[in-house]
N, C-alpha and C. Protein backbone atom coordinates (compact mmCIF):
# COMPACT_ATOMS: atom_id res chain seq x y z
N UNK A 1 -5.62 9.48 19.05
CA UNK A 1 -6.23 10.37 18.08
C UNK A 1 -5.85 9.93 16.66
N UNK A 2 -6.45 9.82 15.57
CA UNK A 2 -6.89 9.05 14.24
C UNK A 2 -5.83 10.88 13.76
N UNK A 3 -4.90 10.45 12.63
CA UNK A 3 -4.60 11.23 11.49
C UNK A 3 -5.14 11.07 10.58
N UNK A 4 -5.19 12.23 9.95
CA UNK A 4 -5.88 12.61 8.38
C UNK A 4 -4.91 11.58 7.54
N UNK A 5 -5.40 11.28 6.68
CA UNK A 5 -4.88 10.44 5.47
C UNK A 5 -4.14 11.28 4.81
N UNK A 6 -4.73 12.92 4.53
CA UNK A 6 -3.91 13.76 3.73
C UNK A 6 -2.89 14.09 4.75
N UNK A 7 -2.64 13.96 6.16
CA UNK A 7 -1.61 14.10 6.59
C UNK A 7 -0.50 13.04 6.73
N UNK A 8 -1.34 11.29 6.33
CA UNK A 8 -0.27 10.79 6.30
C UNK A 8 0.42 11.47 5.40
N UNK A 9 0.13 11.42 3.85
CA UNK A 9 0.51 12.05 2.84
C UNK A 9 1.15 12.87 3.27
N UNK A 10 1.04 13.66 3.66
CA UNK A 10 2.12 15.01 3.69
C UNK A 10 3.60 14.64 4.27
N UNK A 11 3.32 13.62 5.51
CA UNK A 11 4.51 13.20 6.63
C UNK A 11 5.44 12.49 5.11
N UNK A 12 4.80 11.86 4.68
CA UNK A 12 5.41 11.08 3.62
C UNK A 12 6.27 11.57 2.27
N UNK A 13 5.64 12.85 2.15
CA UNK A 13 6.14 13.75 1.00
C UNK A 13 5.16 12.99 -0.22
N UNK A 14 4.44 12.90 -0.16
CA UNK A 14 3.19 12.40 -1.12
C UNK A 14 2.37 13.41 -1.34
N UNK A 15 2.63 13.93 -2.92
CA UNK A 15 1.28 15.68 -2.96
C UNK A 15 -0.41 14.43 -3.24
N UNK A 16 -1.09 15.58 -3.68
CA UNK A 16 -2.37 15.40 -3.79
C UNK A 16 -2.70 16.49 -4.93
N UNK A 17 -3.22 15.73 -5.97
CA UNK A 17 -3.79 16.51 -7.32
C UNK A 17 -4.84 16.13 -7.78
N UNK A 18 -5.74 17.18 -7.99
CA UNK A 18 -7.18 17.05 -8.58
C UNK A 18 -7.45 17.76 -10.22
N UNK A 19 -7.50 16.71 -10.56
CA UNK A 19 -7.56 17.08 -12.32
C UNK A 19 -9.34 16.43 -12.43
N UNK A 20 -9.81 16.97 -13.42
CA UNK A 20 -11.45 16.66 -14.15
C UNK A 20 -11.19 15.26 -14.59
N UNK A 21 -9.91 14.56 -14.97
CA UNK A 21 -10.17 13.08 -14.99
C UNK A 21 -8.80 12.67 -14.87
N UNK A 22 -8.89 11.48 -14.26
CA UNK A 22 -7.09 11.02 -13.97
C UNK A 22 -7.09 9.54 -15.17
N UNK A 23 -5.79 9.74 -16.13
CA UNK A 23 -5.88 9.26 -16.89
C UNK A 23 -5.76 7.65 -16.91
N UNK A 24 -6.70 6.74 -17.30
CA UNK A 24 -6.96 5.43 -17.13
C UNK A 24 -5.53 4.49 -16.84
N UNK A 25 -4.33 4.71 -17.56
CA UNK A 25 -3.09 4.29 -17.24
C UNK A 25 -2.49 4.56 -16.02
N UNK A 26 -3.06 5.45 -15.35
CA UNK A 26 -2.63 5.85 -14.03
C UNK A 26 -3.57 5.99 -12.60
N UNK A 27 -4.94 4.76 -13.37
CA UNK A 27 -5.65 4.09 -12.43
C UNK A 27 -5.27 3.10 -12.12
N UNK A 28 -5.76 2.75 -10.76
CA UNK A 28 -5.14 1.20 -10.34
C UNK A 28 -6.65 0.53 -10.63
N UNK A 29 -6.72 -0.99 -10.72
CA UNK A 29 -7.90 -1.32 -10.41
C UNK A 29 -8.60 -1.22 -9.08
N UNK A 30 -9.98 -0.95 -9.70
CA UNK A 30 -11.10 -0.65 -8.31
C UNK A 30 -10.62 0.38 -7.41
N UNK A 31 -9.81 1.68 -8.35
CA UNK A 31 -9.82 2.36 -7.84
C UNK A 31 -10.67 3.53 -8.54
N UNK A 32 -12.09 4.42 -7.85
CA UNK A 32 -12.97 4.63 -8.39
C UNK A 32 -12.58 6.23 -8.13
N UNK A 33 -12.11 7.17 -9.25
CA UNK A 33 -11.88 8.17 -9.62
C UNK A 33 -10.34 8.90 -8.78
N UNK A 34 -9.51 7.95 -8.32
CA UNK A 34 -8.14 8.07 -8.00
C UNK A 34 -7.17 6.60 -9.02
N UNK A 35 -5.87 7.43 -8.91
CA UNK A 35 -4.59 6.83 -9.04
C UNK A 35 -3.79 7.62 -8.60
N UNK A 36 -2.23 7.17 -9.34
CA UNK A 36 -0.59 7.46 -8.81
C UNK A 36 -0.09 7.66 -10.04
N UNK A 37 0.99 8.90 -9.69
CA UNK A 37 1.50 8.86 -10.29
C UNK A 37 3.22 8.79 -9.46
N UNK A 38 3.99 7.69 -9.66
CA UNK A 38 4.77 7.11 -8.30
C UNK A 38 6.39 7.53 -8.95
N UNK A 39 6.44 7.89 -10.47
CA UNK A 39 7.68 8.81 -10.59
C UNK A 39 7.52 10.33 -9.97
N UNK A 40 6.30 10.91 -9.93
CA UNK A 40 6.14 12.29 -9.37
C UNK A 40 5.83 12.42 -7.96
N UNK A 41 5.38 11.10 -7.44
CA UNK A 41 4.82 11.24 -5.84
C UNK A 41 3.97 12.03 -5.47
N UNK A 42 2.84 11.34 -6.80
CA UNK A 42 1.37 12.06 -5.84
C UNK A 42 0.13 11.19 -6.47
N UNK A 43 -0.86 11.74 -5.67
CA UNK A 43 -1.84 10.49 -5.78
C UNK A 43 -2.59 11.51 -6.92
N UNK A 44 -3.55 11.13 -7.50
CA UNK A 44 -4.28 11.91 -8.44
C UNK A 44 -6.33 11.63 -8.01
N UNK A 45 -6.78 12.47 -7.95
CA UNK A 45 -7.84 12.19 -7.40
C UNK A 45 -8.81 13.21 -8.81
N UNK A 46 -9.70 12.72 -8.73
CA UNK A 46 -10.93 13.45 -9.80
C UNK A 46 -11.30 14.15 -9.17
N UNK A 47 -12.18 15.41 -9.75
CA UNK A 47 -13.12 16.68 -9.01
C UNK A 47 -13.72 16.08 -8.62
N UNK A 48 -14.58 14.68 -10.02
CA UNK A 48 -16.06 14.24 -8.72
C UNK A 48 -16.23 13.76 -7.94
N UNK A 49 -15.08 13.27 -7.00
CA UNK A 49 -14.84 12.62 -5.41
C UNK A 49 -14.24 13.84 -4.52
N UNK A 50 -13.98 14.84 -5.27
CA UNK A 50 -13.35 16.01 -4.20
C UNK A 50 -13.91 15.74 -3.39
N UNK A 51 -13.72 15.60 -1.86
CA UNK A 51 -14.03 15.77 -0.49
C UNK A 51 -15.24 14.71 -0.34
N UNK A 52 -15.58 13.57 -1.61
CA UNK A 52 -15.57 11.95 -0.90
C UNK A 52 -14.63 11.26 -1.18
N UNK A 53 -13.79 11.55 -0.71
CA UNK A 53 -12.81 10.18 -0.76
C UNK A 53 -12.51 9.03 0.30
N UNK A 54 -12.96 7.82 -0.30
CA UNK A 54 -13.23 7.18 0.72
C UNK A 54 -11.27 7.24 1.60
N UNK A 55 -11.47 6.71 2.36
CA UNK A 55 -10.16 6.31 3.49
C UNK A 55 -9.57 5.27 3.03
N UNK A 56 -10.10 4.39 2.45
CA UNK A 56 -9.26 2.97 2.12
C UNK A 56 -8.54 3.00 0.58
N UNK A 57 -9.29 3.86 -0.34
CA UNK A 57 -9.01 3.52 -1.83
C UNK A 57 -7.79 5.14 -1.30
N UNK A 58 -8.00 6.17 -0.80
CA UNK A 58 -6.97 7.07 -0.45
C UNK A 58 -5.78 6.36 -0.19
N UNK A 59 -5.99 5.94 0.69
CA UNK A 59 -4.46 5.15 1.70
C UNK A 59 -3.75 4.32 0.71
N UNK A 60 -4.50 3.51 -0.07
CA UNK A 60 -3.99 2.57 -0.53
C UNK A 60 -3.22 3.46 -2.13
N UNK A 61 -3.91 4.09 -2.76
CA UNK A 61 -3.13 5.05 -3.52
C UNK A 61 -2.06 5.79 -2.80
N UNK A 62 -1.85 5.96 -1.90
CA UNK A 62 -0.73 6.98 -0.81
C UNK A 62 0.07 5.61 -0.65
N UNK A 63 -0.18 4.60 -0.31
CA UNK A 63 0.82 3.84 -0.04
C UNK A 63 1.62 3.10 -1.01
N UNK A 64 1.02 3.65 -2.28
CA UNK A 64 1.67 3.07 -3.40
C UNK A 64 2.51 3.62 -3.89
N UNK A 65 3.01 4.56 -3.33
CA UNK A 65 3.85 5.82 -4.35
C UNK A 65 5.07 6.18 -2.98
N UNK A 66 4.49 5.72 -1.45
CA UNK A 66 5.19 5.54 -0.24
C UNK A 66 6.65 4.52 -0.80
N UNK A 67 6.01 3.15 -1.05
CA UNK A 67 6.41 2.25 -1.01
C UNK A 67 7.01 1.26 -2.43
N UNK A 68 7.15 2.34 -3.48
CA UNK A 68 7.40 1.89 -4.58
C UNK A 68 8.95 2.43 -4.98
N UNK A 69 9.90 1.53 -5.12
CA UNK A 69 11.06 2.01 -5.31
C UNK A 69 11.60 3.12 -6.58
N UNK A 70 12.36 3.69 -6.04
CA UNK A 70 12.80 4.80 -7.25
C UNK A 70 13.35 4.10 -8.39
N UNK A 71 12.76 4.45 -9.55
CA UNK A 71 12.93 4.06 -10.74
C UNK A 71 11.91 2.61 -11.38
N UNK A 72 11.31 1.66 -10.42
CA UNK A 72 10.65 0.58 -10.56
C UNK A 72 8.95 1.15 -11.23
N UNK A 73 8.95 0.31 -12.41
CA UNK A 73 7.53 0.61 -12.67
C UNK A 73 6.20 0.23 -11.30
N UNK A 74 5.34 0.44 -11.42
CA UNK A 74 4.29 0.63 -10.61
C UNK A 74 3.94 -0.70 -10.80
N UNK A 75 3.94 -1.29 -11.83
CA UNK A 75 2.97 -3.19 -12.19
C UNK A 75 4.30 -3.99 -12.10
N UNK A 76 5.47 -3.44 -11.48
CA UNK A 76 6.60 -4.18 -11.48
C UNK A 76 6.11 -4.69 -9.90
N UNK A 77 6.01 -4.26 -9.11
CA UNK A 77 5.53 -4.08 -7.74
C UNK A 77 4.77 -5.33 -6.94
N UNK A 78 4.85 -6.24 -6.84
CA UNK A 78 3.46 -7.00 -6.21
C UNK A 78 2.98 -6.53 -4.88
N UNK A 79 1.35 -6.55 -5.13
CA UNK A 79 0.91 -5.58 -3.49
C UNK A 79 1.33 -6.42 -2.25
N UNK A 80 1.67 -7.98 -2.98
CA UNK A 80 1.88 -8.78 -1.48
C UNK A 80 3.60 -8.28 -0.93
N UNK A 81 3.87 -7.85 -1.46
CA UNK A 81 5.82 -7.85 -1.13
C UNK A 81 5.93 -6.75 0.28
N UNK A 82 5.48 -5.85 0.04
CA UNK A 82 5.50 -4.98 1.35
C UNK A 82 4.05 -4.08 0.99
N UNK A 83 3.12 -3.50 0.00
CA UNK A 83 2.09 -2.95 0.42
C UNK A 83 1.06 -3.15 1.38
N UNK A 84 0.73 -4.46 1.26
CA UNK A 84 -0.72 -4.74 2.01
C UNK A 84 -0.09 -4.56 3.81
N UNK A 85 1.29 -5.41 3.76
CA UNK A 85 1.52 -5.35 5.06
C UNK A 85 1.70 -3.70 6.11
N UNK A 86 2.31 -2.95 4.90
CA UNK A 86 2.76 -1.59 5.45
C UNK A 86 1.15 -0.90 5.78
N UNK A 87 0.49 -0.96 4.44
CA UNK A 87 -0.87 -0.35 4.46
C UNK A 87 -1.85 -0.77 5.97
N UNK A 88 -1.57 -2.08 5.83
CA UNK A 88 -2.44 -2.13 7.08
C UNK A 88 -1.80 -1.72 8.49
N UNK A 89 -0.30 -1.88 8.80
CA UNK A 89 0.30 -1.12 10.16
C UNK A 89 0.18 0.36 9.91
N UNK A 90 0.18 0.91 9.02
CA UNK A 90 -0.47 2.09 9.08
C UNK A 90 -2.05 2.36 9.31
N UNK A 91 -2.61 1.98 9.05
CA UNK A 91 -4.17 2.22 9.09
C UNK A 91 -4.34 1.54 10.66
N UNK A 92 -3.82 0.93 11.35
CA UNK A 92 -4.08 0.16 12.85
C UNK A 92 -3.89 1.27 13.37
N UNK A 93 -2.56 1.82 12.61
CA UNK A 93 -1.65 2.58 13.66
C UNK A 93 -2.56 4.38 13.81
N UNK A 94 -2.76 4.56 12.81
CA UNK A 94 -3.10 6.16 12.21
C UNK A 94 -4.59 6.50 12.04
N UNK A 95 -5.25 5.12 11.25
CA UNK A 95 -6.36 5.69 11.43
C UNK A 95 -8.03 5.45 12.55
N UNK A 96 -8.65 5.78 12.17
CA UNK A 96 -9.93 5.75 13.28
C UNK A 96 -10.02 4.23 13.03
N UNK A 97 -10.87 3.23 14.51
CA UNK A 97 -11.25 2.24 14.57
C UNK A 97 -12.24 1.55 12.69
N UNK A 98 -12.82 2.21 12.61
CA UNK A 98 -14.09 2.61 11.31
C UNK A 98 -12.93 2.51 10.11
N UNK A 99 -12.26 3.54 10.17
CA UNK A 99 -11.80 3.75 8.90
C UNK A 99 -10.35 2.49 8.71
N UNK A 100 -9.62 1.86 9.96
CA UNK A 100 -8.78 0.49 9.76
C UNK A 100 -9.70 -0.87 8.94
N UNK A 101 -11.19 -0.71 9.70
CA UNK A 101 -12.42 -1.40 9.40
C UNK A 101 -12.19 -1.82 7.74
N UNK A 102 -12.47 -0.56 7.44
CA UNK A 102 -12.42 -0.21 5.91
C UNK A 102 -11.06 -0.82 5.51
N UNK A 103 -10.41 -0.59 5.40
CA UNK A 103 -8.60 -0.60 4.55
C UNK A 103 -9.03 -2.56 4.75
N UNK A 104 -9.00 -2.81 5.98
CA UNK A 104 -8.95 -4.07 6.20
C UNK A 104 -10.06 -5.22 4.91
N UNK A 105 -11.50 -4.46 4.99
CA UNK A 105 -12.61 -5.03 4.27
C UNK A 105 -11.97 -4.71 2.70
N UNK A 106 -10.96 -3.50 2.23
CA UNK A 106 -10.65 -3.27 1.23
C UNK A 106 -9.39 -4.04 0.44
N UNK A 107 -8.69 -4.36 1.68
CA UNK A 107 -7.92 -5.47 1.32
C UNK A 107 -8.20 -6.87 1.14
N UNK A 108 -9.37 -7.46 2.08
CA UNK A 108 -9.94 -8.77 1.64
C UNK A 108 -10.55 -8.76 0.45
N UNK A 109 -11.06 -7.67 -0.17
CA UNK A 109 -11.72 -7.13 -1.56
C UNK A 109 -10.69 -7.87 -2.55
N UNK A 110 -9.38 -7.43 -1.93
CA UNK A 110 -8.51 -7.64 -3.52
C UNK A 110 -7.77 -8.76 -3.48
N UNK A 111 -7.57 -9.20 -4.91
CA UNK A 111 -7.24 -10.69 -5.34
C UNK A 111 -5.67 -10.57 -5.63
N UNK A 112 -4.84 -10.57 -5.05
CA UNK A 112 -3.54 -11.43 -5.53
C UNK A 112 -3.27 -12.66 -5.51
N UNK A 113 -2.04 -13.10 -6.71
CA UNK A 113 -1.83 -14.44 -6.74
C UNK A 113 -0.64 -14.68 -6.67
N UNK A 114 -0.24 -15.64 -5.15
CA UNK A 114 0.71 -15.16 -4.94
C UNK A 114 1.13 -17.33 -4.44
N UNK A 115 2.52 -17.47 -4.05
CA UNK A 115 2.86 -18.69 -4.06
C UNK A 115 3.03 -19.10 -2.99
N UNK A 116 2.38 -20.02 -1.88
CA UNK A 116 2.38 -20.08 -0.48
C UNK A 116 2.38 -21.54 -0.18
N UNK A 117 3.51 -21.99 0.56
CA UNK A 117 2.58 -23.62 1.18
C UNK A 117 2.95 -24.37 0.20
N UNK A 118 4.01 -24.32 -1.22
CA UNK A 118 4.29 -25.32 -2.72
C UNK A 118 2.82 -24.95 -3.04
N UNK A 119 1.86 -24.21 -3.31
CA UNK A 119 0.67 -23.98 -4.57
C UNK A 119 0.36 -22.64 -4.46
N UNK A 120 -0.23 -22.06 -6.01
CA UNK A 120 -0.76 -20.90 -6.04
C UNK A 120 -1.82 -20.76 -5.29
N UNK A 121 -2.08 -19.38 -4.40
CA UNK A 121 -3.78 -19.52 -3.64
C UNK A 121 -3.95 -17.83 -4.14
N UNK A 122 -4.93 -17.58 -3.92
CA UNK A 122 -5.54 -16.27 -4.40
C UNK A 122 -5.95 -15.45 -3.14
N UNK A 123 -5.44 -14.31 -2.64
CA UNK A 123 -4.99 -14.06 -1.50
C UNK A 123 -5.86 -12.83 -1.89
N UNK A 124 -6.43 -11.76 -0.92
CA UNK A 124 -6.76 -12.26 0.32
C UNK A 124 -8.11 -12.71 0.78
N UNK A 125 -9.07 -12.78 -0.51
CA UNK A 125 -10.51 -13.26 -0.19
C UNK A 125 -10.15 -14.62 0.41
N UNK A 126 -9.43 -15.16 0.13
CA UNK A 126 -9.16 -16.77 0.56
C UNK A 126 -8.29 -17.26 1.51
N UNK A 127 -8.07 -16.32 2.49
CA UNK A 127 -7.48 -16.55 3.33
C UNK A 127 -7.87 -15.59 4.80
N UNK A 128 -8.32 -16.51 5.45
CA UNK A 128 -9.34 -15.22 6.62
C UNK A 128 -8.70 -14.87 7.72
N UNK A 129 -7.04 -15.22 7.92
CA UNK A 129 -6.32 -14.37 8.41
C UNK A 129 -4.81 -14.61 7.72
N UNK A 130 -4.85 -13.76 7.08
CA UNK A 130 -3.64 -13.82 6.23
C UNK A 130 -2.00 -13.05 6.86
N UNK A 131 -2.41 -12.33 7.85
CA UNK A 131 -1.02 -11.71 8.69
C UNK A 131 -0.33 -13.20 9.81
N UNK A 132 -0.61 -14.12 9.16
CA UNK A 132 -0.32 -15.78 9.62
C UNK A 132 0.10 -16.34 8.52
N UNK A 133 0.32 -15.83 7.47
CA UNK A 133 0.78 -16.64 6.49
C UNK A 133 2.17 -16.08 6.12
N UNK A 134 2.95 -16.66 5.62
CA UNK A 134 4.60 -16.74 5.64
C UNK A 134 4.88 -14.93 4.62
N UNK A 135 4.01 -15.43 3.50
CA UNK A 135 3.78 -14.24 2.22
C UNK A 135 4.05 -12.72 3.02
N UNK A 136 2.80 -12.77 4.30
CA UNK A 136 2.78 -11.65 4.67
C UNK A 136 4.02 -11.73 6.22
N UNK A 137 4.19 -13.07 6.72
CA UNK A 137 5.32 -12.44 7.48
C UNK A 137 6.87 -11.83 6.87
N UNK A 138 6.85 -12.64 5.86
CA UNK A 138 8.13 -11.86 5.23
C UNK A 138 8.10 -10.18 4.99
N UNK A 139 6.61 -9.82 4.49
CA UNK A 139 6.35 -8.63 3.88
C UNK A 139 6.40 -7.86 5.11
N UNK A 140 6.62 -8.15 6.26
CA UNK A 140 6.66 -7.13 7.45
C UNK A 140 8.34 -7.20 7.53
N UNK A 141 8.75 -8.19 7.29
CA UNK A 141 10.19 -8.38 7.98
C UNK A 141 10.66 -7.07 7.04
N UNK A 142 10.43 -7.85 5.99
CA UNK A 142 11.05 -6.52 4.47
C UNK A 142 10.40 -4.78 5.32
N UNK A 143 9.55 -4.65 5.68
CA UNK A 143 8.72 -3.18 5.90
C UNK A 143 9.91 -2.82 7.34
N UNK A 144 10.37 -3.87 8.29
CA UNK A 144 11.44 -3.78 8.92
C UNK A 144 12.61 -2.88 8.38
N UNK A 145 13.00 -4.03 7.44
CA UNK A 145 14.54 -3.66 7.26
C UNK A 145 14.85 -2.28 6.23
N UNK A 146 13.52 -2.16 5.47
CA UNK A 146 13.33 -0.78 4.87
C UNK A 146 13.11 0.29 5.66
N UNK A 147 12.82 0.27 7.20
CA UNK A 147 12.94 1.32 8.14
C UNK A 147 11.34 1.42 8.29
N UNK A 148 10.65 1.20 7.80
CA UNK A 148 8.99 1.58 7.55
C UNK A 148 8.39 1.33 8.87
N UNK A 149 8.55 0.03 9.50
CA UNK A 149 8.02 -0.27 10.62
C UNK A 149 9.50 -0.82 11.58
N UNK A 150 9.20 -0.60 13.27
CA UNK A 150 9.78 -1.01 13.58
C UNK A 150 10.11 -2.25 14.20
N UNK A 151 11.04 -2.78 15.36
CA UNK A 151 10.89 -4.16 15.51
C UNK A 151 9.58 -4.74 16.44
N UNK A 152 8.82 -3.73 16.77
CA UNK A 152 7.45 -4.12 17.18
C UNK A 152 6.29 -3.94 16.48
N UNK A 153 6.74 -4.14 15.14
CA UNK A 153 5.25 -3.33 14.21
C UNK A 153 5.01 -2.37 13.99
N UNK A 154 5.54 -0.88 14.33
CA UNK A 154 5.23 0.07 14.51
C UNK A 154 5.42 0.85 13.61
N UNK A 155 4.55 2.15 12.65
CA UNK A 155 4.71 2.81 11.61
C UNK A 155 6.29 3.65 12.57
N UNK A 156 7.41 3.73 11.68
CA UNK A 156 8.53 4.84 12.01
C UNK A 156 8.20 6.52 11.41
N UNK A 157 7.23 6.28 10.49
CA UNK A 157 6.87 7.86 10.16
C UNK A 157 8.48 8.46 9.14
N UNK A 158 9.40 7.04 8.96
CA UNK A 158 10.61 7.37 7.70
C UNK A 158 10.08 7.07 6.51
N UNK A 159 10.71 7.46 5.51
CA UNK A 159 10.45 7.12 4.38
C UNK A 159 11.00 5.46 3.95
N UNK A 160 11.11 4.72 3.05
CA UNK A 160 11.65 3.61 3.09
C UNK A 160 13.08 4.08 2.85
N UNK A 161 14.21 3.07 3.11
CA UNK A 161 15.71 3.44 3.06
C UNK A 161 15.90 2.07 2.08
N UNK A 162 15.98 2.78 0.60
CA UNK A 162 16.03 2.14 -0.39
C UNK A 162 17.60 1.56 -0.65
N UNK A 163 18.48 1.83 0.00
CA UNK A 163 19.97 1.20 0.05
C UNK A 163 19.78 -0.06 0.17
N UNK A 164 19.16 -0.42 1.00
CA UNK A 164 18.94 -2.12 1.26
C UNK A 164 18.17 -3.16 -0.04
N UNK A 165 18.08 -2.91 -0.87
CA UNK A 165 16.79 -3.12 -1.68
C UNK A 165 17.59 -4.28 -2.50
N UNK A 166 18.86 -4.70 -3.02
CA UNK A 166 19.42 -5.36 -3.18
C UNK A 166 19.55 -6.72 -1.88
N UNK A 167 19.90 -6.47 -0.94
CA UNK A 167 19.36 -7.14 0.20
C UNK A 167 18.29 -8.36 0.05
N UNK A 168 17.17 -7.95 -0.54
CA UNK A 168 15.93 -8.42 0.18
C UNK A 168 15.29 -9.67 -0.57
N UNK A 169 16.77 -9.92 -1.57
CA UNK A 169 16.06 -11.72 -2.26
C UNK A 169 14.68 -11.83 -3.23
N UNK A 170 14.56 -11.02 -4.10
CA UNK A 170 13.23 -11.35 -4.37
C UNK A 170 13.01 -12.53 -5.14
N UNK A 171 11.74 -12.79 -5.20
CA UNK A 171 11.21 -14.21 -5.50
C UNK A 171 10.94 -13.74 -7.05
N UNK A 172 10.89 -14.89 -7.78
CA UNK A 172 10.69 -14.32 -9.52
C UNK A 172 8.99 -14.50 -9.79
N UNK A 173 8.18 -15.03 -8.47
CA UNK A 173 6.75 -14.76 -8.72
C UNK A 173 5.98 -13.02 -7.98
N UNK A 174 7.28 -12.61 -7.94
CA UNK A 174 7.37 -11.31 -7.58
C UNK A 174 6.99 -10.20 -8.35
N UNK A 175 7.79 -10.46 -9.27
CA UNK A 175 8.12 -9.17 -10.24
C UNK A 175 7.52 -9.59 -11.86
């Protein structure tokens, strides 16, 4: 059985706010009348999508405010480090066949540039299975050791356990 998105949200401690416009600094790109606000932990959605919101641009605003460390700006963040990977074991895991469809087509949508193989490649239109590439096996190992998923892939339904966060080596094409 497929969970509501607003119930991932909820499991997560992620609110949901509808204001007449969410202010452009606290849009992400191609995100069409949502953002985050990831010091307050909630997604911000416009009246004029009330009750269309697609499943993929939802999740992916919910998983940004999931998975963003306390105190770290939001553009400090790269989506390759642990979002895309967490976002999608959640959406396998939680949502309908249709709506993983989506998150999945919404992630090949978006362009990061990220360092793989000794050269820059532009991830993920350009790479047509990218949960094979090193970028994203690390980004699961990390979704591991933050508690997020477990040692079989599996959403844990914890919040991340930000103690480790020193731990995790980051790369300086990271941040």
């Amino acid at each position: 059985m497929a969970t509501s998105i607003f119930e991932i949200a909820r499991r997560y401690g992620v609110g949901v706010e509808y204001h007449p416009e969410v202010p452009e600094t606290q849009k992400l790109a191609g995100s069409s009348g949502m953002g985050c606000d990831v010091e307050r932990r909630v997604v911000l959605i416009e009246e004029r999508v009330r009750g269309k919101e697609d499943p993929e641009t939802l999740l992916h605003e919910i998983v940004h405010v999931i998975v963003n460390p306390p105190g770290v700006g939001i553009e400090v963040i790269h989506e390759g480090w642990i979002l895309l990977q967490f976002e999608r074991a959640l959406a396998r895991q939680a949502l309908t066949e249709e709506e993983y469809a989506a998150v999945v087509d919404y992630q090949t949508a978006t362009s990061i540039d990220l360092y793989e193989d000794d050269k820059w490649i532009c991830i993920l239109d350009d790479a047509p299975e990218p949960e094979k590439l090193s970028f994203w096996q690390e980004g699961v190992a990390r979704c591991q050791l933050l508690g997020l998923l477990d040692e079989e892939n599996r959403v844990t339904w914890q919040p991340p356990d930000w103690s480790c966060l020193d731990a995790l080596d980051l790369p300086d094409w990271l941040m």
